[in-house]
C-alpha atoms as a PDB file:
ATOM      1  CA  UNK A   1    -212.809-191.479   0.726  1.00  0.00           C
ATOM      2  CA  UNK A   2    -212.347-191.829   4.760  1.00  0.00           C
ATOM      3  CA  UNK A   3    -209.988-189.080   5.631  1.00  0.00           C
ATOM      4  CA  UNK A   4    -208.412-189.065   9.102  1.00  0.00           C
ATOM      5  CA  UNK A   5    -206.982-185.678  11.015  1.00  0.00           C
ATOM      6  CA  UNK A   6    -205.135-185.879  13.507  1.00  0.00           C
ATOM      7  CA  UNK A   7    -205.903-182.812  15.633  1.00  0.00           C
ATOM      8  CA  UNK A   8    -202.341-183.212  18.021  1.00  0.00           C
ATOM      9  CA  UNK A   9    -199.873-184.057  15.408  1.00  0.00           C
ATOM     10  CA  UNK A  10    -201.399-182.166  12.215  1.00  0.00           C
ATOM     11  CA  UNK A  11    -200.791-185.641  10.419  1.00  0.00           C
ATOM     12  CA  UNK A  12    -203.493-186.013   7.380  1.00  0.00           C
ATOM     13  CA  UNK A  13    -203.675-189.713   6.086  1.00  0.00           C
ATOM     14  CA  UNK A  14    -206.411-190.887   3.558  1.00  0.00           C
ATOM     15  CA  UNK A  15    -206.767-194.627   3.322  1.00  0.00           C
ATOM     16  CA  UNK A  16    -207.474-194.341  -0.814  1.00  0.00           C
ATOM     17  CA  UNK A  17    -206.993-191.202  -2.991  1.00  0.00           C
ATOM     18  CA  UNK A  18    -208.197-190.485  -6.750  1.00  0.00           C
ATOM     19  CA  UNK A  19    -207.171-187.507  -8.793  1.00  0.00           C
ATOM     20  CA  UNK A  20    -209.793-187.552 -10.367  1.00  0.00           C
ATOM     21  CA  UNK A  21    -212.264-186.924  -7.753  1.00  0.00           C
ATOM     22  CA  UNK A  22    -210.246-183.776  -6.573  1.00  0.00           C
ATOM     23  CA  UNK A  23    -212.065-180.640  -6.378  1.00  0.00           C
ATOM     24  CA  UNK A  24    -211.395-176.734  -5.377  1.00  0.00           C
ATOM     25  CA  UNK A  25    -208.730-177.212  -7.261  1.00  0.00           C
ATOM     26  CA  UNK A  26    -208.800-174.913 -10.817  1.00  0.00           C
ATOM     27  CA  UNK A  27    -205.194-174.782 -12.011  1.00  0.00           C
ATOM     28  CA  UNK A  28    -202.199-177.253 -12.216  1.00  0.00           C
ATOM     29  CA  UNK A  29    -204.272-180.385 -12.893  1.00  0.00           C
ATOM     30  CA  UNK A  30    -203.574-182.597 -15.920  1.00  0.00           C
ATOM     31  CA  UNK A  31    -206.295-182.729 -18.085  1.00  0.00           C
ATOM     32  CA  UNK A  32    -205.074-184.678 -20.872  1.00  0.00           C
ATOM     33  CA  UNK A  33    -202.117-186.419 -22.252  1.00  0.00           C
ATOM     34  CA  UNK A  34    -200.825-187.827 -25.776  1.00  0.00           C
ATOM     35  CA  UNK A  35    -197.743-189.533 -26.300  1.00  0.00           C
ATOM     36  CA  UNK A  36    -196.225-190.582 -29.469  1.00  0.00           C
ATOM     37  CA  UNK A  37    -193.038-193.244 -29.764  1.00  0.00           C
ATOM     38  CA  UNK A  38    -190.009-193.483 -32.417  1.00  0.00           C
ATOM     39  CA  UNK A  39    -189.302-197.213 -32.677  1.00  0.00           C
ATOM     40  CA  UNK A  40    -187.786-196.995 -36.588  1.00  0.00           C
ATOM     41  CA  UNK A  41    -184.465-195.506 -37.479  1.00  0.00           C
ATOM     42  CA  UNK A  42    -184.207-192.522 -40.036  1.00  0.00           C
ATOM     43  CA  UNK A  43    -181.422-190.582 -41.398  1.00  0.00           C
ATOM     44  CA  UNK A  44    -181.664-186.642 -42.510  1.00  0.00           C
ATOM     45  CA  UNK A  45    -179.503-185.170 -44.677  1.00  0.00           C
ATOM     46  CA  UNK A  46    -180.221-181.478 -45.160  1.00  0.00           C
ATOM     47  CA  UNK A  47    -178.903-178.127 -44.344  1.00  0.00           C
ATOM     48  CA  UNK A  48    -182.685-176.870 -43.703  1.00  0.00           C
ATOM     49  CA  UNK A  49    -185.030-178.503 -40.891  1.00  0.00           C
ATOM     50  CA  UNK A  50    -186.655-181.242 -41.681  1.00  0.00           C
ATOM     51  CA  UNK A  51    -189.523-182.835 -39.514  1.00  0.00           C
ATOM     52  CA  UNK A  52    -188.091-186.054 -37.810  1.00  0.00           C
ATOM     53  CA  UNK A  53    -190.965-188.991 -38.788  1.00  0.00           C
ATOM     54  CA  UNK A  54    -193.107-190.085 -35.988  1.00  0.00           C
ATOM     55  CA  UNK A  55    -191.467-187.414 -33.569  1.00  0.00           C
ATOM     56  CA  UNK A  56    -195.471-185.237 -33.258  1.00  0.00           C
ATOM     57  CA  UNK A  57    -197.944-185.246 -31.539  1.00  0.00           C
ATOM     58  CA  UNK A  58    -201.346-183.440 -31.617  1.00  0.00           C
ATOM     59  CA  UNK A  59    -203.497-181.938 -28.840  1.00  0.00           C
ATOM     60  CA  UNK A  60    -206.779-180.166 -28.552  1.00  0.00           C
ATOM     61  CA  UNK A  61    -206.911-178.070 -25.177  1.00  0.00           C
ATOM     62  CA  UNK A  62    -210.134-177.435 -23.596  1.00  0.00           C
ATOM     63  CA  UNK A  63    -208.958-174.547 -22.818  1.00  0.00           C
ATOM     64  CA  UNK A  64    -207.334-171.368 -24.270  1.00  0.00           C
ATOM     65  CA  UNK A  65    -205.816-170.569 -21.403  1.00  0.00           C
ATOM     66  CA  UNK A  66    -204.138-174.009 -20.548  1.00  0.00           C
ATOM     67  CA  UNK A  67    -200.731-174.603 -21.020  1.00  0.00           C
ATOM     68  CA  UNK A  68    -199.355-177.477 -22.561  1.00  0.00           C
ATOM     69  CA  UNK A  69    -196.039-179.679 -21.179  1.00  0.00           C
ATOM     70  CA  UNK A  70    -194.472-180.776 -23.869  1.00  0.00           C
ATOM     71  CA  UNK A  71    -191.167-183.726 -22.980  1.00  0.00           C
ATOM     72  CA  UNK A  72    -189.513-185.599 -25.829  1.00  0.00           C
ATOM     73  CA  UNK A  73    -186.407-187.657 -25.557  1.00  0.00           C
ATOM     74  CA  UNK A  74    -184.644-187.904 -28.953  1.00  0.00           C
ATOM     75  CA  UNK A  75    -181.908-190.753 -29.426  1.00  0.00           C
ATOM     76  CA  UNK A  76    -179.455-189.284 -31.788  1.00  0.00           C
ATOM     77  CA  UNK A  77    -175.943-189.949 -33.862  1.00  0.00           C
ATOM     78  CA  UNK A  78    -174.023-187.635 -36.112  1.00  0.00           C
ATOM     79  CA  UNK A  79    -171.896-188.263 -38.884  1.00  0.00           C
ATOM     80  CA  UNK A  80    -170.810-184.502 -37.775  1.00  0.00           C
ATOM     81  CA  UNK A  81    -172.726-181.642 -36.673  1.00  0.00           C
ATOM     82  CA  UNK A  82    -176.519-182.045 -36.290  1.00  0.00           C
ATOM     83  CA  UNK A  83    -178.994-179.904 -34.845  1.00  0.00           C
ATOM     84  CA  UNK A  84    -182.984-180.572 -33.869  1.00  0.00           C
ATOM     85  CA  UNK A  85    -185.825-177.662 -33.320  1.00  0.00           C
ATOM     86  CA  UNK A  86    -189.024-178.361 -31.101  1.00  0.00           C
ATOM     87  CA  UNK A  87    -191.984-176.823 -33.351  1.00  0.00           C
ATOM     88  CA  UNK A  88    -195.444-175.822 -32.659  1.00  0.00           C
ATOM     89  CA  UNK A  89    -197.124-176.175 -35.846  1.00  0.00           C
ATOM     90  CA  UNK A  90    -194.240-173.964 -38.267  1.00  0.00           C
ATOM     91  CA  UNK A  91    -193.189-171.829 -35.569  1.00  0.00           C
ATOM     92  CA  UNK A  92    -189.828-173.060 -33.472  1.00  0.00           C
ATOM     93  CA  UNK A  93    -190.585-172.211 -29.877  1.00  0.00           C
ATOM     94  CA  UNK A  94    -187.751-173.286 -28.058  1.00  0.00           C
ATOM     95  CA  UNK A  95    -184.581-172.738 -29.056  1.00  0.00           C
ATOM     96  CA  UNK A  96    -181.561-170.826 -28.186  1.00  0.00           C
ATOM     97  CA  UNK A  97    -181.137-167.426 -28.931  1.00  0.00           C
ATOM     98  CA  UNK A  98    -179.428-166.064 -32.446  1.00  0.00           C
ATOM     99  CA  UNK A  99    -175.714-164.579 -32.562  1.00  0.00           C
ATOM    100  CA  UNK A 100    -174.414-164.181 -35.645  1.00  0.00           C
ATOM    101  CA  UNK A 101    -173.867-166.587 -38.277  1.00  0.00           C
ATOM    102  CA  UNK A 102    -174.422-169.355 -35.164  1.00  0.00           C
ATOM    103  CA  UNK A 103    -177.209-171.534 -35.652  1.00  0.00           C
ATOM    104  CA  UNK A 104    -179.801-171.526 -32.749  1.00  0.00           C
ATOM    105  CA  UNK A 105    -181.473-174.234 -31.991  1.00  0.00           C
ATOM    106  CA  UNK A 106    -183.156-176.878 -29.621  1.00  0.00           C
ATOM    107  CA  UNK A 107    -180.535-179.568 -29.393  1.00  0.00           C
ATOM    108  CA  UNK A 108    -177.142-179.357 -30.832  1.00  0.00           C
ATOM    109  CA  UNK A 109    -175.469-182.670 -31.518  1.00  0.00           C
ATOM    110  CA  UNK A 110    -172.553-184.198 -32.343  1.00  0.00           C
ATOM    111  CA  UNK A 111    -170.898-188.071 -31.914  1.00  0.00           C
ATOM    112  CA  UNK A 112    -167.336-188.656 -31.544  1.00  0.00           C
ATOM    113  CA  UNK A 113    -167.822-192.707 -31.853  1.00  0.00           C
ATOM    114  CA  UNK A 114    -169.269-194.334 -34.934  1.00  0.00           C
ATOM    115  CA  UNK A 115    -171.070-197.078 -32.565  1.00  0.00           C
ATOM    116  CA  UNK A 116    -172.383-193.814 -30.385  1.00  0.00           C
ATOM    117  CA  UNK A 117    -175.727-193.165 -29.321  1.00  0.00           C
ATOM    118  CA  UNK A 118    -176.936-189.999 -27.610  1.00  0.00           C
ATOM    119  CA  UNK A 119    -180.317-189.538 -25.638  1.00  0.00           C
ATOM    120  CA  UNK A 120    -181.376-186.063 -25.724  1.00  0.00           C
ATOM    121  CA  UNK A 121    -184.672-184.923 -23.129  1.00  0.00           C
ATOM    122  CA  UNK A 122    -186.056-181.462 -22.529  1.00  0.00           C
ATOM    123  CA  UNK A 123    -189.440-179.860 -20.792  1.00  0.00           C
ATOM    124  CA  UNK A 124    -191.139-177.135 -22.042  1.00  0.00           C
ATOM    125  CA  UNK A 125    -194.216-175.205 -20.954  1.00  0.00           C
ATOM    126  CA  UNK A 126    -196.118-173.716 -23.791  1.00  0.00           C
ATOM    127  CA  UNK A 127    -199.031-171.254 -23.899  1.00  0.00           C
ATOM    128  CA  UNK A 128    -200.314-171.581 -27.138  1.00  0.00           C
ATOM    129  CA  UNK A 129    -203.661-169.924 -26.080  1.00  0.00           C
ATOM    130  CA  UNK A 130    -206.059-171.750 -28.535  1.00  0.00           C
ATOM    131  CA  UNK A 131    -208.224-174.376 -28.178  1.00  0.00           C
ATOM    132  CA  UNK A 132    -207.725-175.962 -32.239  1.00  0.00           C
ATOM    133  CA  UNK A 133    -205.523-178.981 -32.684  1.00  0.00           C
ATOM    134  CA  UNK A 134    -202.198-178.056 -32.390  1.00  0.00           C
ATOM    135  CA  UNK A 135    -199.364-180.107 -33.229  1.00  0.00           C
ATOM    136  CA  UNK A 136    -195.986-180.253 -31.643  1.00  0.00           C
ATOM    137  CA  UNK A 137    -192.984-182.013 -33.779  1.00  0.00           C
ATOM    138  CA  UNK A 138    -189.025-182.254 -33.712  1.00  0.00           C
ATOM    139  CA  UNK A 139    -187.322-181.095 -36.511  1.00  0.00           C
ATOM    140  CA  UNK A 140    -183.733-181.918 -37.696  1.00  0.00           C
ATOM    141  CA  UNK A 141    -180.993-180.567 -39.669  1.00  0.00           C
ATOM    142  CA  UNK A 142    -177.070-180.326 -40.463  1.00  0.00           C
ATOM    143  CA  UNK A 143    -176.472-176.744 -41.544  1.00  0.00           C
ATOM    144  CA  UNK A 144    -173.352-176.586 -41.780  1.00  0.00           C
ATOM    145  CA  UNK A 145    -172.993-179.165 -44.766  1.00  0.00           C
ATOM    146  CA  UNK A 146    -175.720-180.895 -46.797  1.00  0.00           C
ATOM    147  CA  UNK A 147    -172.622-184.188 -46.920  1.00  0.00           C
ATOM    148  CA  UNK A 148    -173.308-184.587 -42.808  1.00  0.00           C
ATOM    149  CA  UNK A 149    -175.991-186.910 -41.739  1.00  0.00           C
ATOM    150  CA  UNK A 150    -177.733-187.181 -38.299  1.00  0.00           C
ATOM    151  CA  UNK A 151    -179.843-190.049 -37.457  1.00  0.00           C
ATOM    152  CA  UNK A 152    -181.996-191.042 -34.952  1.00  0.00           C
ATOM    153  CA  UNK A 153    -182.639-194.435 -33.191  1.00  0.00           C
ATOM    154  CA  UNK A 154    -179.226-195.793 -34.201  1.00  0.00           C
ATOM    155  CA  UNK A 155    -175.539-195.443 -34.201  1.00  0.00           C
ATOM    156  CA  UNK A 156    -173.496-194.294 -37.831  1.00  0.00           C
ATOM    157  CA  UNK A 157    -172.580-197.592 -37.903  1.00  0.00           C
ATOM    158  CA  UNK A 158    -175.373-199.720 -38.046  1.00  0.00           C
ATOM    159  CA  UNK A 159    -173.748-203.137 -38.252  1.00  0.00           C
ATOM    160  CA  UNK A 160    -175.623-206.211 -36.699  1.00  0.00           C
ATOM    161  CA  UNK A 161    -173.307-206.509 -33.167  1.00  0.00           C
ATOM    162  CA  UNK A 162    -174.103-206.946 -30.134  1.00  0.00           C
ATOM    163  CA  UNK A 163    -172.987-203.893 -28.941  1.00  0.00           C
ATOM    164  CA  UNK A 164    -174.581-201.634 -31.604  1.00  0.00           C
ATOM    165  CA  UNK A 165    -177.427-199.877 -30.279  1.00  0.00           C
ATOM    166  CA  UNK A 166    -181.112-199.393 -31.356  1.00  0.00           C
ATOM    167  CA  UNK A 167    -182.713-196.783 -28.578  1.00  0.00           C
ATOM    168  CA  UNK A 168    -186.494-195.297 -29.164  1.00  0.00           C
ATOM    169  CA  UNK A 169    -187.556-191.959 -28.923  1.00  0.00           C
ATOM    170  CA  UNK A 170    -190.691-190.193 -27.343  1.00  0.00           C
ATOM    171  CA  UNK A 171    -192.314-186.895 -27.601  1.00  0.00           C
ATOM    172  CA  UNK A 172    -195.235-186.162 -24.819  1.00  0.00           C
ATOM    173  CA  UNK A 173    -197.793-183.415 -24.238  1.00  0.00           C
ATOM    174  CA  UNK A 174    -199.481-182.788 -21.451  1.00  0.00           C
ATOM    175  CA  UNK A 175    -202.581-179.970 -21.105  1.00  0.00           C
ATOM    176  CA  UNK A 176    -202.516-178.677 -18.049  1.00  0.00           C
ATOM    177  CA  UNK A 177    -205.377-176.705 -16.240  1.00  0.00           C
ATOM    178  CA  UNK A 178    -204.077-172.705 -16.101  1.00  0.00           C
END
């Protein structure tokens, strides 16, 4: 890789540049990544979290001290209140925290139109300090009332119009050197 330094101006320019040939560098690189798309529809009715199918993903680190990135974006609709946990394995890890009888959670969700669709992202940087397949996954639920529905991927009302919306959904992981 010809490298040029400019001595006067301090100006660096490489004429091609690989990530992967980088070196001296230990932490902050990407080592891996593994993505998983929602392209179906589902509905969950349940006052307990559920997993959301096809929303996980599984990673190995190489290391037990890497962290992992995890990004999902979740297209959602309520027929009233719905609410979705990110999970490592069984164990929520990101979530807001508990006050009384209110229900902490990841996403909280609710759709005021029956032909609504919302798109919900986050970023989170885990440490889950092992180096065994660990699985990340969303999780839904609508405490308040086992009658309320949430669905992903489409809108309450799912009639064939033109304006009735079918979005997809993505949950990523990323290992990144510590």
């Amino acid at each position: 890789m010809p490298v040029t330094i400019n001595g006067t101006s301090g100006l660096v320019t490489a004429t091609t540049f690989s990530g992967s040939s980088l070196s001296g560098i230990d932490t902050g690189k990407i080592l891996q990544v593994v993505q998983t798309t929602k392209t179906d529809t589902q509905s969950i009715q349940s006052q307990t979290f559920t997993d959301i199918s096809g929303m996980s993903v599984t990673i190995t680190p190489t290391s037990a001290s890497s962290k992992i990135l995890v990004m999902f974006s979740i297209s959602v609709t309520t027929s009233s209140y719905g609410m979705i946990n990110l999970v490592r394995g069984s164990t929520d890890i990101f979530k807001g925290n508990s006050a009384g009888s209110r229900v902490n959670c990841t996403v909280a969700a609710i759709t005021q139109n029956s032909y609504e669709c919302e798109t919900y992202s986050h970023t989170f940087l885990d440490s889950p300090n092992t180096t065994s397949a660990t699985t990340y996954k969303l999780q839904a639920a609508t405490p308040h009332q086992a009658s309320y529905t949430i669905m992903f991927n489409r809108a309450t009302t799912d009639t064939d119009y033109n304006y009735v919306p079918r979005p997809v959904s993505s949950i990523t992981v990323m290992e990144v050197a510590a």
